[in-house]
N, C-alpha and C. Protein backbone atom coordinates (compact mmCIF):
# COMPACT_ATOMS: atom_id res chain seq x y z
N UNK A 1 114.18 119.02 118.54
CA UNK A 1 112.90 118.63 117.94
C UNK A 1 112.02 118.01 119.01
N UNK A 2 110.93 118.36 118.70
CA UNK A 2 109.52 117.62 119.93
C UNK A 2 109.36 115.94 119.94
N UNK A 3 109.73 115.27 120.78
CA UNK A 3 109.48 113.97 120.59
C UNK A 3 108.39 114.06 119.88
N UNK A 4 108.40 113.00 118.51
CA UNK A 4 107.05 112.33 118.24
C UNK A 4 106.92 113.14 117.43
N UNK A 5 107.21 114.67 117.05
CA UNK A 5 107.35 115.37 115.80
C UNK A 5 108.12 114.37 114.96
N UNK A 6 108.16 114.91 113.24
CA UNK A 6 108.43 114.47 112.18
C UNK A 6 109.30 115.25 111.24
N UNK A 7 110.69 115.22 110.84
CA UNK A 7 111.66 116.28 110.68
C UNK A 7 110.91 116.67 108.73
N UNK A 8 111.44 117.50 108.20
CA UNK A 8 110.99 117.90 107.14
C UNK A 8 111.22 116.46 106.10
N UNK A 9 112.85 116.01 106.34
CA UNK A 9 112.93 114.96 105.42
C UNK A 9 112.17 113.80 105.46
N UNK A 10 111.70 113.51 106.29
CA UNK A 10 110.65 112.33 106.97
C UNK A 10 109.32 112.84 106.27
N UNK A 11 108.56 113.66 106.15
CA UNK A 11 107.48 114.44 105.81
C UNK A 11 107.49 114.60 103.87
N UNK A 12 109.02 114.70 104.11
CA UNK A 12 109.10 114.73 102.16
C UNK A 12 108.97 113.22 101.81
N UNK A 13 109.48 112.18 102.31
CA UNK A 13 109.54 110.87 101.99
C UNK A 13 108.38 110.35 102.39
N UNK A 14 107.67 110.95 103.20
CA UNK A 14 106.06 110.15 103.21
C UNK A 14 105.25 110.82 101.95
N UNK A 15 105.35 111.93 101.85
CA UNK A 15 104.89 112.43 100.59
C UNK A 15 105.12 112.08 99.30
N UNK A 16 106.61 111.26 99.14
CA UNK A 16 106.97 110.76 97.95
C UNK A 16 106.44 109.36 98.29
N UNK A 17 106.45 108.74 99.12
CA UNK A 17 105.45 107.43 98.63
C UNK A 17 104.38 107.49 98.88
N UNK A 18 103.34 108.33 99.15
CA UNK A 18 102.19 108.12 98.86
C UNK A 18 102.02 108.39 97.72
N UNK A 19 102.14 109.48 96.93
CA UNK A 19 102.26 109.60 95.63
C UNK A 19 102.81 108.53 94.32
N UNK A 20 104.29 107.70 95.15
CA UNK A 20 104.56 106.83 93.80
C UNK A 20 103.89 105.77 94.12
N UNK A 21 102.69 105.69 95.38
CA UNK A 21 101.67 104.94 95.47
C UNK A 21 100.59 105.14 94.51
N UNK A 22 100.32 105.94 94.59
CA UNK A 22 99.08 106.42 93.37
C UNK A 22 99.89 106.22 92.26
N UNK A 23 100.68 106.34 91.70
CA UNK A 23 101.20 106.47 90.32
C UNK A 23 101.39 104.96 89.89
N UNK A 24 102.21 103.94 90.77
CA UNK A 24 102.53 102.77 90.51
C UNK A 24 101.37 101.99 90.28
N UNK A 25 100.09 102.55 91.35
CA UNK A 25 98.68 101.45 91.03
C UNK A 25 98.35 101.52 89.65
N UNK A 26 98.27 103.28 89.16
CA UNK A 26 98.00 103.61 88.45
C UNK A 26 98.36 103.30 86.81
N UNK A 27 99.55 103.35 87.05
CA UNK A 27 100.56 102.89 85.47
C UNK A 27 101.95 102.16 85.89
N UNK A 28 101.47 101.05 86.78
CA UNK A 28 102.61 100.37 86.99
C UNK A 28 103.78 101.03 87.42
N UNK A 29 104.79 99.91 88.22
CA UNK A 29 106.07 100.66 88.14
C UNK A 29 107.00 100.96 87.16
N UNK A 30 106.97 100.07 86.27
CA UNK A 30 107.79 100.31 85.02
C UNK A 30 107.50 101.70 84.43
N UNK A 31 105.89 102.14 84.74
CA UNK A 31 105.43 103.24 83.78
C UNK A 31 105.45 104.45 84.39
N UNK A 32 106.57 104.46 85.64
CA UNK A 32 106.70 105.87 86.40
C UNK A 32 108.00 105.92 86.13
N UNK A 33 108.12 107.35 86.04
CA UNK A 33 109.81 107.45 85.71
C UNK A 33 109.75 108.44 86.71
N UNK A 34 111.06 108.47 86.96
CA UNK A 34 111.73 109.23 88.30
C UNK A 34 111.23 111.08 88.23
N UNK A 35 111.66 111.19 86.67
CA UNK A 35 110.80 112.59 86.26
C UNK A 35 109.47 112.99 87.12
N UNK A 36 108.59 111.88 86.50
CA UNK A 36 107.12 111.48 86.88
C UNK A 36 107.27 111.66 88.47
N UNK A 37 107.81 110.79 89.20
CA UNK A 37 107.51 110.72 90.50
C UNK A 37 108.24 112.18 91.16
N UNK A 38 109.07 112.91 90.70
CA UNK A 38 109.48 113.99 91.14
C UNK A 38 108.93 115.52 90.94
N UNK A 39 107.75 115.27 90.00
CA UNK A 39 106.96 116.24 89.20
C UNK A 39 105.56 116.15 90.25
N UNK A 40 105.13 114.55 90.47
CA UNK A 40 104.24 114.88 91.55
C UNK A 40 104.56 115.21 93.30
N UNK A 41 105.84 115.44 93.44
CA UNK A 41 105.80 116.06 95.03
C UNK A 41 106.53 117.59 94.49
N UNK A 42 106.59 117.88 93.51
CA UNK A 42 107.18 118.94 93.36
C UNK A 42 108.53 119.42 93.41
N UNK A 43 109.20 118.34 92.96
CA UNK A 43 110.84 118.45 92.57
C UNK A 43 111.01 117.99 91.54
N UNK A 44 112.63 117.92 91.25
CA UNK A 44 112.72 117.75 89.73
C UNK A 44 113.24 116.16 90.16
N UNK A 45 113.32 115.31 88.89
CA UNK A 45 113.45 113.92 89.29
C UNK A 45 115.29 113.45 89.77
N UNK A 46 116.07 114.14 89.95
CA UNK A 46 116.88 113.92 90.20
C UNK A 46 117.01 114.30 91.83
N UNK A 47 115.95 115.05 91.92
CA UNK A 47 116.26 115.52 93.83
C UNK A 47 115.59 114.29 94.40
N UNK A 48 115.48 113.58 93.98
CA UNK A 48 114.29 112.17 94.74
C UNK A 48 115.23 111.39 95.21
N UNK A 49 116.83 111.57 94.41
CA UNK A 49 117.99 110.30 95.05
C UNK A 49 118.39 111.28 96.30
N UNK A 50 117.96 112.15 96.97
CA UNK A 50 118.33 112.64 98.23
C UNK A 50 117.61 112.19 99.40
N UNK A 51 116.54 111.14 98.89
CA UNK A 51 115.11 110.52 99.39
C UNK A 51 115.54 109.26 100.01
N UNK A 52 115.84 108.76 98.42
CA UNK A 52 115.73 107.19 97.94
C UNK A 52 117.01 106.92 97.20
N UNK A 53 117.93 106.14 97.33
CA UNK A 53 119.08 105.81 96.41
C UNK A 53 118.29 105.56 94.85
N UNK A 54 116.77 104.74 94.97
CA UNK A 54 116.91 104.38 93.57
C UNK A 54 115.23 104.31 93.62
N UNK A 55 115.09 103.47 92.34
CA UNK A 55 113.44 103.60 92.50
C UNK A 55 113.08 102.24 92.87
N UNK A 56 113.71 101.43 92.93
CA UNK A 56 113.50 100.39 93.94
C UNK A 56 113.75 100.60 94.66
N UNK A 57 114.58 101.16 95.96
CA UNK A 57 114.55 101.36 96.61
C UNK A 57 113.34 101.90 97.73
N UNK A 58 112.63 103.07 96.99
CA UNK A 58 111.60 103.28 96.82
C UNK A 58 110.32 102.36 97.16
N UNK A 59 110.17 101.80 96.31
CA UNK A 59 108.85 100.21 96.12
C UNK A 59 109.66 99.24 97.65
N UNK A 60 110.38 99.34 97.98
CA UNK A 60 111.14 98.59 98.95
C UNK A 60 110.38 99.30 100.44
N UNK A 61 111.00 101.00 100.39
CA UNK A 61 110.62 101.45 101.71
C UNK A 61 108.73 101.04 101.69
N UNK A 62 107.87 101.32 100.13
CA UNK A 62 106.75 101.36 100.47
C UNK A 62 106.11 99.68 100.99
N UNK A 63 106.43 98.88 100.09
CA UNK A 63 106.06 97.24 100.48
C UNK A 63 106.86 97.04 101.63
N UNK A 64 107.73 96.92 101.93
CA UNK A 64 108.32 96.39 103.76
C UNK A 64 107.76 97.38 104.42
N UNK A 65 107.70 99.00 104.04
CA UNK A 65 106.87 99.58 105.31
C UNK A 65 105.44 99.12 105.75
N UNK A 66 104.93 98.85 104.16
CA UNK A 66 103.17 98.52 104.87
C UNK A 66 102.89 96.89 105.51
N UNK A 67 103.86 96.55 104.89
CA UNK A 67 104.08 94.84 105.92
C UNK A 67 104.32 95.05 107.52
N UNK A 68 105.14 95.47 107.41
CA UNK A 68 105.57 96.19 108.51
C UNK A 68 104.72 96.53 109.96
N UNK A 69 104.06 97.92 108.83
CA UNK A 69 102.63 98.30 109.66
C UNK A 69 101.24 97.20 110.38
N UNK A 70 101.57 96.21 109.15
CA UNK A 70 100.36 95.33 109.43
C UNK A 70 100.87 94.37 110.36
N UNK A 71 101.73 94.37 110.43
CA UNK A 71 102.57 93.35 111.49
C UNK A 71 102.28 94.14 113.14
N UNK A 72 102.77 94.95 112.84
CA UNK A 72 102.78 95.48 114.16
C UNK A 72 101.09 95.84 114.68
N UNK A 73 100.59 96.23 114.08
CA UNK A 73 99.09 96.68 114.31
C UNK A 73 98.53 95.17 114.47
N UNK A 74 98.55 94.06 113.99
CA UNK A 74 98.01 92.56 114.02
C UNK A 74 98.90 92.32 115.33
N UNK A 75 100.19 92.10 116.07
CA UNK A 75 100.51 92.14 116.63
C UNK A 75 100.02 92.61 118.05
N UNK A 76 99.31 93.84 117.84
CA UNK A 76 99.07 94.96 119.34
C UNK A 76 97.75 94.26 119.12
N UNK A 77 97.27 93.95 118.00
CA UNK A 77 95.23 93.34 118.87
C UNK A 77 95.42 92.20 119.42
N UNK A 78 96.32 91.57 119.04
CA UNK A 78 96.64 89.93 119.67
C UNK A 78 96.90 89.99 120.87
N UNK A 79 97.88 90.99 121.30
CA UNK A 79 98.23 91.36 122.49
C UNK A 79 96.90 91.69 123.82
N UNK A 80 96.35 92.55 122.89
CA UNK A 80 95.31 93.20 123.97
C UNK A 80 93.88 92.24 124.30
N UNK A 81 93.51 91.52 122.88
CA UNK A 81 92.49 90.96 122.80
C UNK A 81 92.33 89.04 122.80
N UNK A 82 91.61 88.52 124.07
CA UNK A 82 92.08 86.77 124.04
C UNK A 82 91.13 86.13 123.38
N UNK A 83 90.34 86.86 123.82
CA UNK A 83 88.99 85.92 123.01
C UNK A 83 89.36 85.94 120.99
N UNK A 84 89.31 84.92 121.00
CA UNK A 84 89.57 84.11 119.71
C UNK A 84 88.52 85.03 118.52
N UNK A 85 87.38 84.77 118.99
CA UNK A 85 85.89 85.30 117.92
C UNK A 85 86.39 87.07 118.08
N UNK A 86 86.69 87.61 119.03
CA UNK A 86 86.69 89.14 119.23
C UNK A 86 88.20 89.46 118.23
N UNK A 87 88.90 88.67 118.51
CA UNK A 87 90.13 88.99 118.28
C UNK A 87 90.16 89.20 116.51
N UNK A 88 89.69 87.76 115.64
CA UNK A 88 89.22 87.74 114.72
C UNK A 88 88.58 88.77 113.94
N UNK A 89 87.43 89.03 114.73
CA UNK A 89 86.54 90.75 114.62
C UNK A 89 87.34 91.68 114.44
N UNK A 90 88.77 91.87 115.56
CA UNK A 90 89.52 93.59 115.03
C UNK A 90 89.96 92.83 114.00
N UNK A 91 90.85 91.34 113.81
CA UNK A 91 92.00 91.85 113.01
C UNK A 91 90.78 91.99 111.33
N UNK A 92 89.80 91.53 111.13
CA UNK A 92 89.07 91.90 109.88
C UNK A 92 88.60 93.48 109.98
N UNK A 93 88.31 93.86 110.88
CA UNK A 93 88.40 95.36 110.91
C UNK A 93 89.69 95.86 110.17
N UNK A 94 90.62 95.60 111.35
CA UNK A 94 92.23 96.34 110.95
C UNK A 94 91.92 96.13 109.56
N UNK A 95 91.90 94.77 108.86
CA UNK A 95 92.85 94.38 107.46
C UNK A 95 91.32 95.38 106.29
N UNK A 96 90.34 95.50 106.93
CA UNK A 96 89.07 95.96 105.86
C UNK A 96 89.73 97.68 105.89
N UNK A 97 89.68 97.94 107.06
CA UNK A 97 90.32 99.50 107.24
C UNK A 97 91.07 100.10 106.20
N UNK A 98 92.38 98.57 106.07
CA UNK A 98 93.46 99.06 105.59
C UNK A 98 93.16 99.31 103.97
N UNK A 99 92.32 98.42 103.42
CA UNK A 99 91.93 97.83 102.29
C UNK A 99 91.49 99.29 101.92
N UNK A 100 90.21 99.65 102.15
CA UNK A 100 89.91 100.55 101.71
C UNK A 100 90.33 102.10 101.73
N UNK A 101 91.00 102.00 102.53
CA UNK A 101 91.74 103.71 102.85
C UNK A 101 92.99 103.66 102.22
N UNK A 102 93.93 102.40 101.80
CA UNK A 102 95.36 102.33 101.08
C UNK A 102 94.94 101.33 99.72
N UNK A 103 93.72 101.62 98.87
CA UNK A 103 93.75 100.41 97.99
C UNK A 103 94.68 100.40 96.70
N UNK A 104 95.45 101.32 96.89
CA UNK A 104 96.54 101.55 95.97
C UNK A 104 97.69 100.61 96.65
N UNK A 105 98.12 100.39 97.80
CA UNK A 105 99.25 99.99 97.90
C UNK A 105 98.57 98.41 98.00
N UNK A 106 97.35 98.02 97.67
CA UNK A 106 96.99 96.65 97.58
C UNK A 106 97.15 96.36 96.21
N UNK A 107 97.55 97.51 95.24
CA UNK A 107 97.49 97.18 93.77
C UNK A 107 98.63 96.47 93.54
N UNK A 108 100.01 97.80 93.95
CA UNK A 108 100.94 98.10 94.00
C UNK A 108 101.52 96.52 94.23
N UNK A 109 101.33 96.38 95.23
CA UNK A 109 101.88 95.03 96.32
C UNK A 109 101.58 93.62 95.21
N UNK A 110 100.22 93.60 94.70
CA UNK A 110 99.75 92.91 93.89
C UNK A 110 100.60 92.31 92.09
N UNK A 111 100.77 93.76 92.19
CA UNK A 111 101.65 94.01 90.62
C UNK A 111 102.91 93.94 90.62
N UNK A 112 103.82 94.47 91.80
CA UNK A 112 105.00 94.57 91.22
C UNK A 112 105.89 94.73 92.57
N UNK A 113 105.53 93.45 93.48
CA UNK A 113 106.20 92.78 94.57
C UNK A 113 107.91 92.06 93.85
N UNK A 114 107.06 91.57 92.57
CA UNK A 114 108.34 91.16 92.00
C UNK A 114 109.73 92.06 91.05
N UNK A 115 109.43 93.38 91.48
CA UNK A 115 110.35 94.11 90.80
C UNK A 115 111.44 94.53 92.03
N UNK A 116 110.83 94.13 93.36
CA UNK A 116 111.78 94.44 94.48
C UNK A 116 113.21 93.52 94.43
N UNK A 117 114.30 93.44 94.98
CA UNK A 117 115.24 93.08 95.18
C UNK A 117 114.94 91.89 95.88
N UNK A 118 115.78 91.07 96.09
CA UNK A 118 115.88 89.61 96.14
C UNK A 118 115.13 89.87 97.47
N UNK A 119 116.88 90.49 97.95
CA UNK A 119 116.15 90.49 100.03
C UNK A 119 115.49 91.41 100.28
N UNK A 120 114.86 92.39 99.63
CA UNK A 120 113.63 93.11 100.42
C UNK A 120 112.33 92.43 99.82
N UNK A 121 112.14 91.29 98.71
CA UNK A 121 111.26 90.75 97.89
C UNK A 121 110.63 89.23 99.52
N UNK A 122 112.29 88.83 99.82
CA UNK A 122 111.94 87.58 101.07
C UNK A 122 111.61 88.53 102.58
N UNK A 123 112.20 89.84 102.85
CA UNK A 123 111.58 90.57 103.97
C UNK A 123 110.08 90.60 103.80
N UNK A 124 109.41 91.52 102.70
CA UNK A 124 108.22 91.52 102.64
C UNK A 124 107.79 89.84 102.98
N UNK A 125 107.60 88.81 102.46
CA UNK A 125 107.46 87.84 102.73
C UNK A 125 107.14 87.50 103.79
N UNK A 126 108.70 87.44 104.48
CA UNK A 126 108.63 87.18 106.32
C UNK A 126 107.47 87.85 107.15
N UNK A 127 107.26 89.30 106.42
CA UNK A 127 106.47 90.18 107.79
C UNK A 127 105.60 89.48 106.98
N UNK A 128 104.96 89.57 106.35
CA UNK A 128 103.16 88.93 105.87
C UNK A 128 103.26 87.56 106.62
N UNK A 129 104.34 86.61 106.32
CA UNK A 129 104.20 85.40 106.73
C UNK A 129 103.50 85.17 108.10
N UNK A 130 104.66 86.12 109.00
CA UNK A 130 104.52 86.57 110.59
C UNK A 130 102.60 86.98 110.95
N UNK A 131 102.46 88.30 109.63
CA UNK A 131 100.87 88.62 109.98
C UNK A 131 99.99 87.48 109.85
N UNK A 132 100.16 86.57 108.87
CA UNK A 132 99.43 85.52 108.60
C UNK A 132 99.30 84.56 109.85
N UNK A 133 100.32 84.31 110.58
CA UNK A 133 100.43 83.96 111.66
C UNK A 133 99.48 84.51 112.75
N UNK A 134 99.42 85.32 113.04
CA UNK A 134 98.47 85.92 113.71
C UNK A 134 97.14 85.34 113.63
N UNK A 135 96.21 85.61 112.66
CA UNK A 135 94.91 85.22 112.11
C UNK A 135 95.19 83.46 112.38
N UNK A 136 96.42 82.73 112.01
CA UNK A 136 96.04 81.76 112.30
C UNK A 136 96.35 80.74 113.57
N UNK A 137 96.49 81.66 114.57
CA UNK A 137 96.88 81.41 115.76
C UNK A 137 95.31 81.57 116.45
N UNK A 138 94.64 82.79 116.08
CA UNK A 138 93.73 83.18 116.49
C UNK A 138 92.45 81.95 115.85
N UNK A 139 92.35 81.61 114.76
CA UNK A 139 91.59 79.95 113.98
C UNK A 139 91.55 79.12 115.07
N UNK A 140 92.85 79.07 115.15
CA UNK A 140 93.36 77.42 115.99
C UNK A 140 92.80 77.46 117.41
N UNK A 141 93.04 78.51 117.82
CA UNK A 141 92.34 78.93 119.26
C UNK A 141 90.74 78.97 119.70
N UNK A 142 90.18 79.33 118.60
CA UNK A 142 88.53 79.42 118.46
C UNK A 142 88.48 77.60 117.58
N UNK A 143 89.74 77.11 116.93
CA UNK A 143 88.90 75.14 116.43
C UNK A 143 90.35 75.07 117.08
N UNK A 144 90.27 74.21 118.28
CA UNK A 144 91.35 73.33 118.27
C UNK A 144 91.86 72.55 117.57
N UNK A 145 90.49 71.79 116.62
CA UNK A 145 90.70 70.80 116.03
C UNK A 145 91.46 71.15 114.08
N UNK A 146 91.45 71.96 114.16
CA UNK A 146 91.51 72.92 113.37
C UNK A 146 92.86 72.94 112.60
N UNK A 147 93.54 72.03 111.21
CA UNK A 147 94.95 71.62 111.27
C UNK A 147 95.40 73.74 110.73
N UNK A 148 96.68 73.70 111.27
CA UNK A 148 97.19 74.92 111.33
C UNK A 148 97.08 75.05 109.26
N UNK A 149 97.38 74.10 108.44
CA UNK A 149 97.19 74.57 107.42
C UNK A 149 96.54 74.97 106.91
N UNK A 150 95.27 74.15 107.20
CA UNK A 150 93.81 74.53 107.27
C UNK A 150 93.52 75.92 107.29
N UNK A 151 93.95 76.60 108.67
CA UNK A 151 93.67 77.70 108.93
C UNK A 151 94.35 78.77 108.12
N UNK A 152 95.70 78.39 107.39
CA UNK A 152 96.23 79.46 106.61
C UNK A 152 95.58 79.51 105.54
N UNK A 153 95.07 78.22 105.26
CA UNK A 153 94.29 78.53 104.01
C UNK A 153 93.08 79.62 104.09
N UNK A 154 92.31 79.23 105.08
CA UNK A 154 90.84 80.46 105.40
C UNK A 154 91.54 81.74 105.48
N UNK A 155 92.80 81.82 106.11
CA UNK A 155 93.30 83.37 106.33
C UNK A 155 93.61 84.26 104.63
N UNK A 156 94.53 83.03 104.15
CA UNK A 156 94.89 83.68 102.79
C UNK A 156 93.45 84.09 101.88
N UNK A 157 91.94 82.98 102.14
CA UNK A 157 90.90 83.10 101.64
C UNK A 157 90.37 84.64 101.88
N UNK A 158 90.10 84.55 103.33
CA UNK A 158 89.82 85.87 103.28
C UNK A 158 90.48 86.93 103.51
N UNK A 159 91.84 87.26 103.10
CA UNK A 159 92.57 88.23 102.89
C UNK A 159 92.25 88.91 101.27
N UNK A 160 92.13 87.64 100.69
CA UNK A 160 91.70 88.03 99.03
C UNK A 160 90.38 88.67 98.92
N UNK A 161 89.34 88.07 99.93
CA UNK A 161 88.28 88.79 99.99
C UNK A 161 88.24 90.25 100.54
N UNK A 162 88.88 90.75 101.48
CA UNK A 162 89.52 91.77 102.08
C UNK A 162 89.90 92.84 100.97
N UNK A 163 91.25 91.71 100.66
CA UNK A 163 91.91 92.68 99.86
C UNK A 163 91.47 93.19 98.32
N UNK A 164 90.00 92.53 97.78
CA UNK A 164 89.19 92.98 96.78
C UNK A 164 89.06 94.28 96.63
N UNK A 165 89.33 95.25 97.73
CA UNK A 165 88.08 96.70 97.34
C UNK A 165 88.76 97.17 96.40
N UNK A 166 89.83 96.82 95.89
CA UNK A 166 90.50 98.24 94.59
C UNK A 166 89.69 97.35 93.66
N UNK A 167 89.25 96.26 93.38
CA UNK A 167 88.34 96.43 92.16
C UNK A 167 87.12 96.36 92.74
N UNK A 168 86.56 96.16 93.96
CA UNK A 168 84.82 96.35 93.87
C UNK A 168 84.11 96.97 95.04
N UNK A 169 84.89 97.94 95.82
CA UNK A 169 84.29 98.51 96.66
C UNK A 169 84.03 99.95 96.05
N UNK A 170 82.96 100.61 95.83
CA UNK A 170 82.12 101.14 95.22
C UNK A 170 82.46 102.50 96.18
N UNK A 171 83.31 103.49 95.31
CA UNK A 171 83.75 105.20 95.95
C UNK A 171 82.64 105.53 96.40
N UNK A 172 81.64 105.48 95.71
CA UNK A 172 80.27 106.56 96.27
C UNK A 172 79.38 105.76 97.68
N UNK A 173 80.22 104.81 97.75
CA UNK A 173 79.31 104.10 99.73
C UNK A 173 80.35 103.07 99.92
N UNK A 174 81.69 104.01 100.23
CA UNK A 174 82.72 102.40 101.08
C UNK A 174 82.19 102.00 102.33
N UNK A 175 81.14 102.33 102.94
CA UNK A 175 80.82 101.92 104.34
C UNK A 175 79.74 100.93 104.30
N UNK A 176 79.23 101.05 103.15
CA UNK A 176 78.05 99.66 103.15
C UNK A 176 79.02 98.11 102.85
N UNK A 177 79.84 98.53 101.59
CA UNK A 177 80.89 97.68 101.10
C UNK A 177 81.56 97.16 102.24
N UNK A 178 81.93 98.20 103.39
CA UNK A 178 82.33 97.57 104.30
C UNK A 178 81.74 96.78 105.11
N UNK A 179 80.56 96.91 105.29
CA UNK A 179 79.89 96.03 106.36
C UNK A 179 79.85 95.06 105.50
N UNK A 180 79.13 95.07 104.60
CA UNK A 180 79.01 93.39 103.45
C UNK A 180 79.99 92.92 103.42
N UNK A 181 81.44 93.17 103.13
CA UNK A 181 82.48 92.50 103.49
C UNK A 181 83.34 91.89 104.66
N UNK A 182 83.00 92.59 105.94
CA UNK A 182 83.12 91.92 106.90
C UNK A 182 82.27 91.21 107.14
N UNK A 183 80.70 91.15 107.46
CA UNK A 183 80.17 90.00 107.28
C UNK A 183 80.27 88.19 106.57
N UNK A 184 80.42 89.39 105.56
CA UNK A 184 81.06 88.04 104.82
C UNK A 184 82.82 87.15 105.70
N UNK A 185 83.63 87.60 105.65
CA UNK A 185 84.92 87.44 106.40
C UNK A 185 84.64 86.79 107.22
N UNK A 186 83.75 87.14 108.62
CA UNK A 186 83.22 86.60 109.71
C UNK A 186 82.63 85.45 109.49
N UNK A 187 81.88 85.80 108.71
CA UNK A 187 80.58 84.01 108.57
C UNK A 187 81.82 82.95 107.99
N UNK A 188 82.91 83.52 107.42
CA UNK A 188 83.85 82.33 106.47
C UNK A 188 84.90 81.61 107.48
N UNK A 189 85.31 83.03 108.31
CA UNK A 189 86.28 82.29 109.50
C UNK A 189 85.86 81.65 110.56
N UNK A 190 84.15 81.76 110.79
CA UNK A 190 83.41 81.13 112.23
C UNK A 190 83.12 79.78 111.87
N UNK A 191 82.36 79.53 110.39
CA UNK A 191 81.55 79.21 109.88
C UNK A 191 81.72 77.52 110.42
N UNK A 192 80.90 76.74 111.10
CA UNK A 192 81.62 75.60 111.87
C UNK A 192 81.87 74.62 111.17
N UNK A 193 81.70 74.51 109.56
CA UNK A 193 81.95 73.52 108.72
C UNK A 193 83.36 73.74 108.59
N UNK A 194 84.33 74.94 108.50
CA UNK A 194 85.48 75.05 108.84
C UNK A 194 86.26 73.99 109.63
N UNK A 195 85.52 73.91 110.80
CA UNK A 195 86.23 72.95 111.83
C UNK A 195 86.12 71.23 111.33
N UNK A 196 85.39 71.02 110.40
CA UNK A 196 84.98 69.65 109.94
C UNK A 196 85.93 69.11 108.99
């Protein structure tokens, strides 16, 4: 196989969670049955345990994978970028990006984090914890004065603002939505009453 190619089973399992992504935002997880999720990639619901042992399992690969993702992607701008205000700028990019192009797995994550298993329920956790870290490493750096709790609080603030678009970013112009919302983000994390 070609480095960096993707084998068929890898290609079927991204296909099955994007789909029990749409379905779970859609009618919850309780309200997908294995049938259901095997009817939308085009198998019958019993070929899905060749995937996934289970359907948590499932909600497991999708919530720790997209933690995951955001970890590592928050991770590589930190890396590349020092300036505090710039740095700030991608990671509200990255997290607006994500918002609006995956606002299903912001539902998903939202609704039914608590149907995961104990330890993939505290993994997810850890990696957000870790991303949260990020944003507030990057606070503390632009306010010294700035108590680190402080700063998780503005991060978690505007993550909620971020993570709004599945109810109010408007299908027919996500790009205006987007600028109004990073604006907004920016003026909340600069804003110098913050530091007071």
């Amino acid at each position: 196989m070609v480095a960096g190619s993707t084998s068929p089973s890898t290609s079927r399992k991204e296909q099955i969670l994007r789909e029990a992504a749409q379905l779970f935002a859609r009618h919850g997880f309780h309200g997908v049955s294995i049938v259901e999720l095997g009817a939308a990639v085009g198998i019958s619901g019993p070929a899905l345990y060749r995937h996934f042992p289970s359907k948590e399992a499932l909600l497991a690969r999708m919530l720790v994978g997209i933690s995951e993702r955001l970890l590592a992607g928050g991770a590589a701008l930190a890396e590349q970028i020092t300036d505090p205000i710039e740095l700030l700028g991608a990671l509200v990019d990255f997290q607006l990006d994500f918002s609006l192009r995956e606002p299903e797995l912001i539902t998903v994550q939202d609704r039914d984090l608590a149907n995961l298993p104990t330890p993939d329920r505290r993994q997810v956790r850890a990696l957000q914890r870790a991303y949260v870290e990020i944003w507030v490493d990057a606070l503390c750096r632009l306010s010294p004065e700035l108590a680190a709790e402080a700063a998780r609080v503005a991060a978690h603030g505007v993550f909620g603002l971020l993570n709004s678009t599945p109810h109010s970013a408007p299908r027919s112009d996500p790009e205006r939505a987007a600028g109004l919302l990073r604006r907004m983000a920016m003026t909340a994390l600069t804003d110098p009453d913050l530091r007071s």
